[in-house]
Protein backbone atom coordinates (compact mmCIF):
# COMPACT_ATOMS: atom_id res chain seq x y z
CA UNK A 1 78.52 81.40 113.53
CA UNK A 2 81.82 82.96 114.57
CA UNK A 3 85.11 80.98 115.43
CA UNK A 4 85.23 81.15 118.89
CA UNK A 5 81.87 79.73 119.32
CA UNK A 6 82.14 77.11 116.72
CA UNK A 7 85.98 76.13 118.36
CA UNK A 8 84.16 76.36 121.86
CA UNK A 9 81.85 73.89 120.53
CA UNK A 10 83.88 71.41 119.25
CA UNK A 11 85.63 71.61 122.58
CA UNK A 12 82.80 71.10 124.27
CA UNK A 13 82.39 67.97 121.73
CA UNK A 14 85.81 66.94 122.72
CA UNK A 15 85.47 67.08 126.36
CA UNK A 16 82.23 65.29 126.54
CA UNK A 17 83.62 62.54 124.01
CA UNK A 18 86.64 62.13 126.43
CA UNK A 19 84.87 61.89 129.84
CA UNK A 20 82.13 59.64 128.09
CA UNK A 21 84.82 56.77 126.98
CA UNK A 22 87.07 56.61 129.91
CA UNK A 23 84.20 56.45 132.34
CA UNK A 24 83.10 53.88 129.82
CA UNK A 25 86.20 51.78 130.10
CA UNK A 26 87.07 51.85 133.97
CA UNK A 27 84.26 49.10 134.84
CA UNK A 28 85.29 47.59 132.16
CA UNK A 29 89.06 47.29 132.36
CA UNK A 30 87.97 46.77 136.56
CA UNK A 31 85.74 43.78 135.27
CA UNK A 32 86.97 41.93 131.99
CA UNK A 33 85.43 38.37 132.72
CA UNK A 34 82.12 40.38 133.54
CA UNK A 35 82.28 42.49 130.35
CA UNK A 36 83.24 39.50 128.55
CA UNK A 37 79.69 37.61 129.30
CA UNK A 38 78.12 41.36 128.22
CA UNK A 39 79.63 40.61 125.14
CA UNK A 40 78.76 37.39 124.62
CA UNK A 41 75.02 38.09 125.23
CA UNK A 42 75.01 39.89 122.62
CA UNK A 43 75.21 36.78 120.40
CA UNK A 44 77.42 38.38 117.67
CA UNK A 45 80.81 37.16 117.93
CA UNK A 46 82.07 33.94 117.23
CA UNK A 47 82.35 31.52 120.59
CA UNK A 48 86.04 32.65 122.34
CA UNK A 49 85.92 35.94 120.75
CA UNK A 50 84.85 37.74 123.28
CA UNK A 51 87.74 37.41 125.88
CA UNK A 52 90.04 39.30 122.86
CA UNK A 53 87.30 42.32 122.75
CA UNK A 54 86.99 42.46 126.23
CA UNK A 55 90.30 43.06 127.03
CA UNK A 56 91.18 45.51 124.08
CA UNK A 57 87.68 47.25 123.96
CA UNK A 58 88.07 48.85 127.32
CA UNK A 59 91.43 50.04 126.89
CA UNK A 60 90.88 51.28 123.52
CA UNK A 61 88.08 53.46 125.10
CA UNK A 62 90.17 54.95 127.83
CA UNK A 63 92.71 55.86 125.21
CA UNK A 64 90.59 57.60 122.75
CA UNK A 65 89.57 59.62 126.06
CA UNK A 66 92.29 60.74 127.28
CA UNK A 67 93.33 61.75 123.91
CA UNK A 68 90.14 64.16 123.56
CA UNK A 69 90.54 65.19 126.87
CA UNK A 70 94.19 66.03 126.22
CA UNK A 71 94.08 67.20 122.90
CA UNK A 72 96.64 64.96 121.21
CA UNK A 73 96.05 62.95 118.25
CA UNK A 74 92.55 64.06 117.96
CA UNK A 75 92.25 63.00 114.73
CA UNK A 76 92.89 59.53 115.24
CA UNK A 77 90.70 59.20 118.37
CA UNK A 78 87.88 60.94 116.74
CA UNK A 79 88.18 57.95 113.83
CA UNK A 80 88.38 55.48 116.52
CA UNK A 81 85.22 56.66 118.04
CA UNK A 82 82.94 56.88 115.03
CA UNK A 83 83.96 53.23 113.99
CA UNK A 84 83.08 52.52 117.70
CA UNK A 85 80.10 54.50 117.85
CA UNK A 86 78.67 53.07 114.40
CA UNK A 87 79.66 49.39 115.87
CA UNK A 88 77.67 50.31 119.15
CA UNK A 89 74.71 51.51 116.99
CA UNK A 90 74.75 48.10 115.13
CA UNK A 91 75.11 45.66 118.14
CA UNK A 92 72.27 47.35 119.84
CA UNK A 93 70.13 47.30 117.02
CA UNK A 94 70.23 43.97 115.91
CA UNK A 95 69.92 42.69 119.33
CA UNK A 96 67.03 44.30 120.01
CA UNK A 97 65.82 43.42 116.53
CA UNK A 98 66.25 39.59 117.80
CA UNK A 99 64.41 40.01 120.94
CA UNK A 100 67.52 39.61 123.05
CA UNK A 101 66.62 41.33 126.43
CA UNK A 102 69.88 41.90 128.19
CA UNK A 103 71.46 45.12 130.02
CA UNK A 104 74.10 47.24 127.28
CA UNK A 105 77.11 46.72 129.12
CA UNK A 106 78.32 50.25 127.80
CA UNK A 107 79.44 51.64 131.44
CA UNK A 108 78.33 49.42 134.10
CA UNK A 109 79.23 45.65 134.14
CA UNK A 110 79.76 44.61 137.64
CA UNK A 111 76.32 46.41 138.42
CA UNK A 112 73.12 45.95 136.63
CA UNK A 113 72.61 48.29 133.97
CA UNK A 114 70.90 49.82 131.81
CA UNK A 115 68.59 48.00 129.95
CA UNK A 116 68.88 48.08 126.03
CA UNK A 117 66.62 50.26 124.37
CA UNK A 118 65.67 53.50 121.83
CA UNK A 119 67.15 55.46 124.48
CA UNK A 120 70.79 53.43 123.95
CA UNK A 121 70.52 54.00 120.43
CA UNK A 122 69.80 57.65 120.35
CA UNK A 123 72.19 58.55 123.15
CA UNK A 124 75.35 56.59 120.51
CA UNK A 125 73.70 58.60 117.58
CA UNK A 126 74.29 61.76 119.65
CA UNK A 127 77.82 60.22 120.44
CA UNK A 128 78.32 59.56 117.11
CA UNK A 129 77.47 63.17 116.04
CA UNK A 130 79.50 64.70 118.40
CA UNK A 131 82.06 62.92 116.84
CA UNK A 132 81.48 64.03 113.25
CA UNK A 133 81.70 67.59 115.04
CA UNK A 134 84.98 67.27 115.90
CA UNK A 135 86.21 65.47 113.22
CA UNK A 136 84.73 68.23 110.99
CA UNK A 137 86.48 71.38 113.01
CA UNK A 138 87.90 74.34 110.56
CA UNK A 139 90.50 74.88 113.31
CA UNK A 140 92.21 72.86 115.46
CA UNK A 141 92.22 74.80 118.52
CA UNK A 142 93.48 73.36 122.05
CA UNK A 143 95.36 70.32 120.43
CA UNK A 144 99.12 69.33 120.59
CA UNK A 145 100.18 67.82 117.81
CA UNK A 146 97.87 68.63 115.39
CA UNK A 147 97.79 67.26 111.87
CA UNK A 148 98.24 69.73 109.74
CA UNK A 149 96.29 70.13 105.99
């Protein structure tokens, strides 16, 4: 595969990745008491932990997008969002595995969402290999302040 496709690619990766997490966090940072019971359905944290995520989850995920979408510390965002994207995977999947029937509360909290499901899995595992994409790039292409090897 030649560069430019492979660098288009990764921005494609990138730009995807970015528009994903901040749509992902306005609700969110809109909403915190509302994500905050999300959270707590999930039956996961310990009681009074869920205030703290909700308020630094959201933001986190509007940071990490804007950095893909800018290009800046792309590295660091692409990090972020496999740790997120492999702590998504496992939330999902062991509430479903305990029969907990509740909506994700991925982008839509003050709305009912989605329900959790295969699909909510699969469409984080395609998240989380877009990620691995980008974090994998030969080049480093569209980026300000790029870490250099």
């Amino acid at each position: 595969m030649n560069s430019n496709l492979k660098n288009m690619i990764v921005l494609g990766c990138r730009l995807i990745l970015g528009i994903m997490f901040i749509y992902a966090s306005l609700d969110k940072i809109a909403h915190p008491e509302e994500f905050a019971k999300q959270i707590g359905y999930y039956k996961a944290l310990p009681f009074g932990l869920e205030n703290t995520v909700a308020i630094i989850l959201p933001w986190s995920e509007l940071i990490i997008g804007l950095c893909f979408l800018v290009g800046i510390f792309v590295d660091g965002a692409t990090l972020l969002s496999i740790i997120m994207m492999i702590v998504f995977i496992l939330m999902i999947s062991q509430a479903m595995l305990r029969g907990i029937d509740i909506t994700c509360g991925c982008f839509k909290v003050s709305a009912e969402g989605e329900k959790l499901g295969l699909n909510t899995i699969l469409r984080d595992i395609i998240f989380l290999a877009m990620s691995f994409v980008v974090l994998n790039r030969q080049e480093r292409k569209f980026e300000f302040l790029p870490k250099y090897d």
